[in-house]
C-alpha atoms as a PDB file:
ATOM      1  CA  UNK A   1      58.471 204.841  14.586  1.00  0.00           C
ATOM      2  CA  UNK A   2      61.910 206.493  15.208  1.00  0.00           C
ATOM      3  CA  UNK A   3      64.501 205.829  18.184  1.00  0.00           C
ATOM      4  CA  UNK A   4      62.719 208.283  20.094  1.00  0.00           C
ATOM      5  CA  UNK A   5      59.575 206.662  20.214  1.00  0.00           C
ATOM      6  CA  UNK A   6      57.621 206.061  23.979  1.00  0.00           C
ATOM      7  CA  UNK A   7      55.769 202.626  23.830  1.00  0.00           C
ATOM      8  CA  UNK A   8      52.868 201.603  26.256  1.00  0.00           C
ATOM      9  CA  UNK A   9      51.763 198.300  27.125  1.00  0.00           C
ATOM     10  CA  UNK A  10      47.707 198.558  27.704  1.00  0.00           C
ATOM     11  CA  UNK A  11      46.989 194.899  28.423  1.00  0.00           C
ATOM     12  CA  UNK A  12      44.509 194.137  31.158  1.00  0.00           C
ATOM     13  CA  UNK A  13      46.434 191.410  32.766  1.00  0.00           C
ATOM     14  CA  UNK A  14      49.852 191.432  34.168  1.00  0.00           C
ATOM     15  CA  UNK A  15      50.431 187.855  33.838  1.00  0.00           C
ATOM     16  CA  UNK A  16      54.146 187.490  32.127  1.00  0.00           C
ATOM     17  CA  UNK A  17      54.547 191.499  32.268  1.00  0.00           C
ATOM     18  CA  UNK A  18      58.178 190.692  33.613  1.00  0.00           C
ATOM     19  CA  UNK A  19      58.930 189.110  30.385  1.00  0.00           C
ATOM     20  CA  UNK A  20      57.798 192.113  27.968  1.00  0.00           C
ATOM     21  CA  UNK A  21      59.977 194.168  29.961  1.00  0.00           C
ATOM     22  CA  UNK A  22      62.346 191.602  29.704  1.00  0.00           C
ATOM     23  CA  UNK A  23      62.314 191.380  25.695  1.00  0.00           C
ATOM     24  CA  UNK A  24      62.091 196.044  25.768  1.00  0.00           C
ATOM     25  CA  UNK A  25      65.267 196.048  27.819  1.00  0.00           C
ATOM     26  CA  UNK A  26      66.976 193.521  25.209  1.00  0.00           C
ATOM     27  CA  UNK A  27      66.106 196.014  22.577  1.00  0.00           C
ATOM     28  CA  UNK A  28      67.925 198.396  24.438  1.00  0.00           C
ATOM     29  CA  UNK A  29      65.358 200.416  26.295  1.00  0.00           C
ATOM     30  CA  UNK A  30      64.767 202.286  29.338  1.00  0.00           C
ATOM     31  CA  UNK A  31      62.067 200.121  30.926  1.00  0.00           C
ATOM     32  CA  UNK A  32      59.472 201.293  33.723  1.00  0.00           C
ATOM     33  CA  UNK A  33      56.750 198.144  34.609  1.00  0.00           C
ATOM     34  CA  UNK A  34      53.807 198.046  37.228  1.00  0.00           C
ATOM     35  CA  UNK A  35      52.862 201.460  36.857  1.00  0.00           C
ATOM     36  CA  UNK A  36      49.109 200.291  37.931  1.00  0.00           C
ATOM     37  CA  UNK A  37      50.401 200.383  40.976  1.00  0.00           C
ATOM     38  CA  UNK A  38      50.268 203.955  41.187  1.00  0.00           C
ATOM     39  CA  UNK A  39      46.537 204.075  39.635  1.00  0.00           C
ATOM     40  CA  UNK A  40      45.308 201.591  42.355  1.00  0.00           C
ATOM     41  CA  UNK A  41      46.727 203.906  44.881  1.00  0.00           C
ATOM     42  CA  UNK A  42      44.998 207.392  43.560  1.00  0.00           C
ATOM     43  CA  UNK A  43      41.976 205.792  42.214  1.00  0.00           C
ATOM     44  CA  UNK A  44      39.546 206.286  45.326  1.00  0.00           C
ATOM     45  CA  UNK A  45      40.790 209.665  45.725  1.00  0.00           C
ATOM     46  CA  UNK A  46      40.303 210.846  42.086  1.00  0.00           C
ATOM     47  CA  UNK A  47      39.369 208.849  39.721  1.00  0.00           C
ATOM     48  CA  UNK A  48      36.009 207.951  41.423  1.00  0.00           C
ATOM     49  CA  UNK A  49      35.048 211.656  41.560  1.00  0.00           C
ATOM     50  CA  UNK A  50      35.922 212.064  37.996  1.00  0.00           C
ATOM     51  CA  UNK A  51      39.212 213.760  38.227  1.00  0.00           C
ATOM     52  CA  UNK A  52      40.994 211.426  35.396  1.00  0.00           C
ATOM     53  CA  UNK A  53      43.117 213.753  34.220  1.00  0.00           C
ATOM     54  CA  UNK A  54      44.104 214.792  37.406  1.00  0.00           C
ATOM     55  CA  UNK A  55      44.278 211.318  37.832  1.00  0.00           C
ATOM     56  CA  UNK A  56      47.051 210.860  34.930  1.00  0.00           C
ATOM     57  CA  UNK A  57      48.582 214.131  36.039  1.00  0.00           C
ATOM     58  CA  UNK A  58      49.389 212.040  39.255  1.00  0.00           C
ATOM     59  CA  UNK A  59      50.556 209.138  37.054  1.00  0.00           C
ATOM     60  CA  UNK A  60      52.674 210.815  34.899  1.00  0.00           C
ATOM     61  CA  UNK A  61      54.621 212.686  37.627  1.00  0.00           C
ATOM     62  CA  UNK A  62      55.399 209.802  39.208  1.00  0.00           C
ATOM     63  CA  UNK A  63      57.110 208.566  35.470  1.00  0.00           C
ATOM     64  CA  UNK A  64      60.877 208.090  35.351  1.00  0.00           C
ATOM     65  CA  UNK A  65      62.971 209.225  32.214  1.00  0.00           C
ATOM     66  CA  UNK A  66      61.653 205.666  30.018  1.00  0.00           C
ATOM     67  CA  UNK A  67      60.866 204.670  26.918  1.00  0.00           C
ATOM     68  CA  UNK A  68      58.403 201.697  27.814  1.00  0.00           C
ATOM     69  CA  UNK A  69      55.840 201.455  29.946  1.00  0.00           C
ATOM     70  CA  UNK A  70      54.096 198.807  31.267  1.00  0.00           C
ATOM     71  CA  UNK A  71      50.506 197.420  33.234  1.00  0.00           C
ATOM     72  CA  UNK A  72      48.809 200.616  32.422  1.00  0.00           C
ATOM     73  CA  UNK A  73      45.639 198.830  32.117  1.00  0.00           C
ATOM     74  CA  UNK A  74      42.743 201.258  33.022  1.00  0.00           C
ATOM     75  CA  UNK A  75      40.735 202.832  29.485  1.00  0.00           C
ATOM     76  CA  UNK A  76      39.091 206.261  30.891  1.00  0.00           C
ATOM     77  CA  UNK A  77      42.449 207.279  31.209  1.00  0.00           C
ATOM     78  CA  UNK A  78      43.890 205.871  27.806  1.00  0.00           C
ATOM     79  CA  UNK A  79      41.959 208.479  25.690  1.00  0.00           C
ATOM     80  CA  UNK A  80      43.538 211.195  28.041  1.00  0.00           C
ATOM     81  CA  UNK A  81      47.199 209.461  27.365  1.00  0.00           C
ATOM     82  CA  UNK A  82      46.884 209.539  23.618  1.00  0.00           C
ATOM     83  CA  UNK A  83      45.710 213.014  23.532  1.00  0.00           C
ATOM     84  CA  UNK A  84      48.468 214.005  25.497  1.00  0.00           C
ATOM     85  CA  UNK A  85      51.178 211.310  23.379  1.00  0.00           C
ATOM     86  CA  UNK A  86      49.289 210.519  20.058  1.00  0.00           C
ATOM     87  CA  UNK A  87      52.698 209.900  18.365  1.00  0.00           C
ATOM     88  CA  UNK A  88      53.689 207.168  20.856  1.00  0.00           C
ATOM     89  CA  UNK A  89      53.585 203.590  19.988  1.00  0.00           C
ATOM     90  CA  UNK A  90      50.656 201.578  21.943  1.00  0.00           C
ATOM     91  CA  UNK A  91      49.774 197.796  22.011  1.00  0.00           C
ATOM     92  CA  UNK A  92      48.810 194.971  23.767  1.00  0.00           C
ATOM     93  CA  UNK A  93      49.230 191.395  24.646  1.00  0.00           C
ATOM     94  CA  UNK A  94      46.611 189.137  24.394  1.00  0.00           C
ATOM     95  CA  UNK A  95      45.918 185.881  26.721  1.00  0.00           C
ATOM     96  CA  UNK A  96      43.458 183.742  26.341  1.00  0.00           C
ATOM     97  CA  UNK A  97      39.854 184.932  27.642  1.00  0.00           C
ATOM     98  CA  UNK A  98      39.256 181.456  29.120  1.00  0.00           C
ATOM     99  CA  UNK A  99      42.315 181.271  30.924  1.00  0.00           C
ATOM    100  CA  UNK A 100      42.170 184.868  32.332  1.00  0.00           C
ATOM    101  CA  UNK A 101      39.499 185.132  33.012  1.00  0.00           C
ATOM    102  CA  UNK A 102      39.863 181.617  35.302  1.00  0.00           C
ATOM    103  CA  UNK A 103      43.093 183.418  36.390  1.00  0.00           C
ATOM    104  CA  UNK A 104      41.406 186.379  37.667  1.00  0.00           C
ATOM    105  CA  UNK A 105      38.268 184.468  39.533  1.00  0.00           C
ATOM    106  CA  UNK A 106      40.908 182.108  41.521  1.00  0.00           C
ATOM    107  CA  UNK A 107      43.639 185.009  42.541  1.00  0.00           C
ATOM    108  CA  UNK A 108      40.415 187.005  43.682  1.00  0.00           C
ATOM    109  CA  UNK A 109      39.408 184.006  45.725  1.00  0.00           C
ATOM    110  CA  UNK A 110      43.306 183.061  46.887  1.00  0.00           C
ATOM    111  CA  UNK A 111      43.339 186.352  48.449  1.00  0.00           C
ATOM    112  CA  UNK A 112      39.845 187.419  49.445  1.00  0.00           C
ATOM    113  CA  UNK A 113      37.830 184.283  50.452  1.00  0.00           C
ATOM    114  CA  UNK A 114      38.068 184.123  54.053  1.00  0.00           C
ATOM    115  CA  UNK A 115      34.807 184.337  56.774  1.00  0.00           C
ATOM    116  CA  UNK A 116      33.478 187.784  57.227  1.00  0.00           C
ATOM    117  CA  UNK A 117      35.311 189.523  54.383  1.00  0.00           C
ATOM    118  CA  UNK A 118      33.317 192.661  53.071  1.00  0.00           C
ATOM    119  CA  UNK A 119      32.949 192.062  49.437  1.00  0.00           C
ATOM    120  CA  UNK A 120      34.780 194.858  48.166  1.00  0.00           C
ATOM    121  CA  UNK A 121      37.806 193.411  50.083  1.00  0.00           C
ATOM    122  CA  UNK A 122      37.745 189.517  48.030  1.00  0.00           C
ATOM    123  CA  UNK A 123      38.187 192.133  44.988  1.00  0.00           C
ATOM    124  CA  UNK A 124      41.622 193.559  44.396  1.00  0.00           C
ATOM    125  CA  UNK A 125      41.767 196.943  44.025  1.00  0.00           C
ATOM    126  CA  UNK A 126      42.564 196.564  40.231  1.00  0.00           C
ATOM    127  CA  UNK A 127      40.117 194.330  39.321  1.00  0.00           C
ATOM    128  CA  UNK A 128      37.561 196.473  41.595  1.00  0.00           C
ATOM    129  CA  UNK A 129      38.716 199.610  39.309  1.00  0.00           C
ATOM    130  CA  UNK A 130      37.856 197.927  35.999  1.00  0.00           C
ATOM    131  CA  UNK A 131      34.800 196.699  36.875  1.00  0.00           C
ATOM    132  CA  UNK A 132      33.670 199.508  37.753  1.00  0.00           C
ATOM    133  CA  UNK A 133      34.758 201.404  34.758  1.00  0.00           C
ATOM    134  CA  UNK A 134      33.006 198.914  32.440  1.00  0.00           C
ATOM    135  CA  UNK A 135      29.895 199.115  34.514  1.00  0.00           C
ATOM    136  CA  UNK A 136      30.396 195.575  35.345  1.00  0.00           C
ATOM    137  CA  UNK A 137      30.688 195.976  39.653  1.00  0.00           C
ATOM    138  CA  UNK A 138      27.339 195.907  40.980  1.00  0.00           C
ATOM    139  CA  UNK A 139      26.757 192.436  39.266  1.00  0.00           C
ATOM    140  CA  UNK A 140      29.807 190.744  40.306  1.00  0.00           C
ATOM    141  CA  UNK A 141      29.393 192.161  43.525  1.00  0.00           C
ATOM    142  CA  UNK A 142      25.815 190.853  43.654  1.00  0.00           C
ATOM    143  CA  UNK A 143      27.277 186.971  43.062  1.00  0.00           C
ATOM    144  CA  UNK A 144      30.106 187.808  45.276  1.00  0.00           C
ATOM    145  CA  UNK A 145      27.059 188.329  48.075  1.00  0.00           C
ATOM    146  CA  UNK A 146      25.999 184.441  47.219  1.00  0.00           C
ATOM    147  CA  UNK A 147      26.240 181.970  50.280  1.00  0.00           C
ATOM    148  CA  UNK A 148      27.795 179.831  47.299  1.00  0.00           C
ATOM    149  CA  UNK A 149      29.853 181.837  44.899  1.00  0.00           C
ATOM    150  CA  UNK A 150      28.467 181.421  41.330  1.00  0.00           C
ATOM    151  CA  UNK A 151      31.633 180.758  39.559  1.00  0.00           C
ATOM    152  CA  UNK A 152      30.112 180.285  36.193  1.00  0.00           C
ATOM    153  CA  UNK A 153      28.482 183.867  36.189  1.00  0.00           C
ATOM    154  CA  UNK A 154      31.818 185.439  37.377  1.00  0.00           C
ATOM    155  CA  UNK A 155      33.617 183.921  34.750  1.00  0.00           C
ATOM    156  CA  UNK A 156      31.466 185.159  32.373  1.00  0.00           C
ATOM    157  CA  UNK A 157      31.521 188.881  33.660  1.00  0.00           C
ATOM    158  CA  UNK A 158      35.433 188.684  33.394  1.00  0.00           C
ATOM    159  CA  UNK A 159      35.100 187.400  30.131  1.00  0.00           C
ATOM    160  CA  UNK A 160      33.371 190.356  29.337  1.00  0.00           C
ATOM    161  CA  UNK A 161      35.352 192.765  30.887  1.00  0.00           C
ATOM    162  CA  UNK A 162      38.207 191.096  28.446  1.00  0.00           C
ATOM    163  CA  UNK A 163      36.783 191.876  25.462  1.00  0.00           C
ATOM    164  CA  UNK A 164      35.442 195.139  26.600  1.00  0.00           C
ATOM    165  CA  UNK A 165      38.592 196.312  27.385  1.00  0.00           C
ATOM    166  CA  UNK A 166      40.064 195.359  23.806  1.00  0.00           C
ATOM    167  CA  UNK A 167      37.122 196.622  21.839  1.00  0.00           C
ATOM    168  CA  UNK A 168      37.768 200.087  24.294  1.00  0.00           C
ATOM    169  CA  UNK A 169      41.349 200.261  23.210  1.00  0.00           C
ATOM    170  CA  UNK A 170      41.018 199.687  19.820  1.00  0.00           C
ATOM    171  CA  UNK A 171      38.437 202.063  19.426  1.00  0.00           C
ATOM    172  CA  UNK A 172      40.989 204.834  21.274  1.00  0.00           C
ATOM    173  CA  UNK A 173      43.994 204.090  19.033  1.00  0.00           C
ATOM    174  CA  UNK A 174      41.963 204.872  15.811  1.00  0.00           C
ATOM    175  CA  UNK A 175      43.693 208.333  16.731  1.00  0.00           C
ATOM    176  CA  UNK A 176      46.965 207.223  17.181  1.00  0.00           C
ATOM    177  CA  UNK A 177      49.731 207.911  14.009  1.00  0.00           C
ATOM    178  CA  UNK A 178      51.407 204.459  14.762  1.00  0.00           C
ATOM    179  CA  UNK A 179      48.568 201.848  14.726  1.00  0.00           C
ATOM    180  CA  UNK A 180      47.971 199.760  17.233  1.00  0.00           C
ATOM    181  CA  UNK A 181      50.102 196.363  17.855  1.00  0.00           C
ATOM    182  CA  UNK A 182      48.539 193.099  19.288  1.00  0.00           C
ATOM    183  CA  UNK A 183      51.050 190.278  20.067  1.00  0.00           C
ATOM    184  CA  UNK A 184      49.393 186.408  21.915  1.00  0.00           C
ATOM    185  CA  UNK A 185      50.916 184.851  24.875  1.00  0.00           C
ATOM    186  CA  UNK A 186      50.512 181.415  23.193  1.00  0.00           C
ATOM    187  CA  UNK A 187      52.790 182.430  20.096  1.00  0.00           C
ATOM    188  CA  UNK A 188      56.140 180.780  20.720  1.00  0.00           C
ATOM    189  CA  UNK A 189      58.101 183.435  18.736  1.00  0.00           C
ATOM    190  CA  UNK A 190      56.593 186.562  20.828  1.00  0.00           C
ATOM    191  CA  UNK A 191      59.773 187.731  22.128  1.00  0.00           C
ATOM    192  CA  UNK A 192      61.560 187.741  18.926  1.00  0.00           C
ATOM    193  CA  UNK A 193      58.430 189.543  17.458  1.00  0.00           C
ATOM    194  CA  UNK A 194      58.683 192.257  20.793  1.00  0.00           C
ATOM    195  CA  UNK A 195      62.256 192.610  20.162  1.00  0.00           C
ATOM    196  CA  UNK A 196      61.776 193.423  16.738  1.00  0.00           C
ATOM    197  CA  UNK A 197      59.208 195.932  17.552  1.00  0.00           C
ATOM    198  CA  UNK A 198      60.884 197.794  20.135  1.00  0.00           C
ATOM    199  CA  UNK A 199      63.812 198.274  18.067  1.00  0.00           C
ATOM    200  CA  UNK A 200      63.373 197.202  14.196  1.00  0.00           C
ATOM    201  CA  UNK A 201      67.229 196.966  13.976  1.00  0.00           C
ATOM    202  CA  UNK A 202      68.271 195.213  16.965  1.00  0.00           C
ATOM    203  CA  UNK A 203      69.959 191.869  15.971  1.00  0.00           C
ATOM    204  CA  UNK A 204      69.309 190.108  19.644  1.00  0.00           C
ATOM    205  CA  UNK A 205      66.035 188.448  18.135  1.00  0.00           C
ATOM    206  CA  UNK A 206      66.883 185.062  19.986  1.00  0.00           C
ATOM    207  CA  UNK A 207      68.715 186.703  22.978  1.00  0.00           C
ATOM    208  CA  UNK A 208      65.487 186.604  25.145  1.00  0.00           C
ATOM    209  CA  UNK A 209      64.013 183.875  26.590  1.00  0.00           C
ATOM    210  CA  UNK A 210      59.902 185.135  27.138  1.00  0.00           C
ATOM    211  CA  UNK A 211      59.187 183.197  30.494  1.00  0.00           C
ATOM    212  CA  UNK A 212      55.786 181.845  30.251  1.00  0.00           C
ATOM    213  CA  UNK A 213      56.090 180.498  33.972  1.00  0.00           C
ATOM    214  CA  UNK A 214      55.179 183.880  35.061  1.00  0.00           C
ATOM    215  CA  UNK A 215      51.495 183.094  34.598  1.00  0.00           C
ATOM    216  CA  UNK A 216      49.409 182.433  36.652  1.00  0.00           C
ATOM    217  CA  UNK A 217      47.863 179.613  34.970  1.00  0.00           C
ATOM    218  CA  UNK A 218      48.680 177.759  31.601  1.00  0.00           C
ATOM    219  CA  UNK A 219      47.950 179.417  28.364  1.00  0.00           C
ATOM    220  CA  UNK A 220      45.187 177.693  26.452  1.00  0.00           C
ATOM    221  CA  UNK A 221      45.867 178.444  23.165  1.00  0.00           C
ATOM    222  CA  UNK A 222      45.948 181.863  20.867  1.00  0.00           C
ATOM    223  CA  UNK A 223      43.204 184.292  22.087  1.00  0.00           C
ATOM    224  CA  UNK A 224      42.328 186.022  18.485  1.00  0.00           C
ATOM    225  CA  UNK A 225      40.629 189.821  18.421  1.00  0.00           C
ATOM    226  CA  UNK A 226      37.769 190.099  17.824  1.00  0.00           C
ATOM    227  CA  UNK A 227      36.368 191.371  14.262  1.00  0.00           C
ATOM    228  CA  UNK A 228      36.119 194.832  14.634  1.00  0.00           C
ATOM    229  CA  UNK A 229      36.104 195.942  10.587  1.00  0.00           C
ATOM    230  CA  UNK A 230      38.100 199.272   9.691  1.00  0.00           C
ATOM    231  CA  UNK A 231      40.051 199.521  12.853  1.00  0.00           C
ATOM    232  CA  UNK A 232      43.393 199.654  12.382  1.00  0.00           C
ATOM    233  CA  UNK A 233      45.641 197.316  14.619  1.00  0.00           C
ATOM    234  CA  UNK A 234      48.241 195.309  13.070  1.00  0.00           C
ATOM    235  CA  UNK A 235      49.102 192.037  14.280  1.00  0.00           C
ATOM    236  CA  UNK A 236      53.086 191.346  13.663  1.00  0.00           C
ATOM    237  CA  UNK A 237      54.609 188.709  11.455  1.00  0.00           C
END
């Protein structure tokens, strides 16, 4: 990696994304977080007719002059990204399924779960979107149609959709010159280890403070990858 180099933050959640900003802007860079935002806000229009790299056209108008992006969580349009970038530096941070994916079925219910709601409305627009990328919608919308929920079985579909989405990105970044970083929620020295990989010389290594708080529920303890053999990600020490 060089000074120049454009990192991307594909995790699926956003839970503590403030923080990884946080410990990018320490390391002295330009730092532009929630771009989902603008996915959620094209997706109907484009990405649901197949348009995704009109889609990330869109998107990457709508990027300031950075060198990090975060919440960029959607995997049809990863593979477009890297062909586009395939020297920029890509990696993600991992929660625990469990507590995601618990995360996830309780904000969906916080905000949906109200007499006469359509079902597509109890599902945020970004957790709508990757269901439906992973082929995963139709059955969470069928236990969504319940008279009693079926928490158990949603669970289980977002614990799916979690390692889906890591298997999918791993699989992308076998293309990528600068191999793939994974970092955990749970480890207590991630911001010195984000620091260090933003900017291999910066000396604030225990300037940054990575807030934990900003989850939405308690970490449970280190989510590991799955074994994938021969891919290349590289967990930091």
């Amino acid at each position: 990696m060089t000074s120049s180099t454009t990192f991307f933050n594909l995790s699926l959640h956003r839970s503590a994304t403030t923080s990884t900003a946080k410990a990018f802007h320490d390391a002295h860079h330009q730092c532009f977080d929630w771009v989902g935002w603008d996915f959620e806000r094209e997706y109907d229009s484009l990405f649901r007719h197949g348009r995704e790299v009109e889609l990330l056209d869109v998107l990457l108008n709508t990027f300031p002059d950075c060198s990090y992006y975060g919440d960029l969580p959607i995997p049809l349009l990863h593979q477009q990204l890297i062909d586009r970038m395939p020297d920029a530096a890509y990696f993600l941070v991992l929660r625990d399924v469990d507590d995601w994916a618990i995360s996830s079925f309780e904000h969906c219910m916080y905000i949906g779960n109200h007499p006469n709601n359509p079902i597509d409305n109890i599902l945020p627009p970004s957790h709508r979107m990757m269901l439906d990328v992973y082929g995963l919608l139709d059955e969470a919308r069928g236990y969504l149609a319940e008279e009693i929920i079926n928490r158990e079985a949603l669970l289980k579909i977002w614990r799916r959709l979690y390692h889906q989405h890591l298997i999918t990105v791993v699989s992308l970044c076998n293309t990528c010159s600068v191999p793939l970083k994974l970092f955990y929620l749970s480890d207590p020295d991630i911001s010195s280890k984000l620091i260090s990989y933003a900017n291999p010389g910066c000396e604030l290594a225990a300037s940054s403070s990575y807030r934990l708080e900003h989850l939405h529920a308690n970490d449970r303890g280190r989510s590991e990858a799955p074994e994938m053999p021969g891919n290349p990600v590289e967990s930091p020490t």
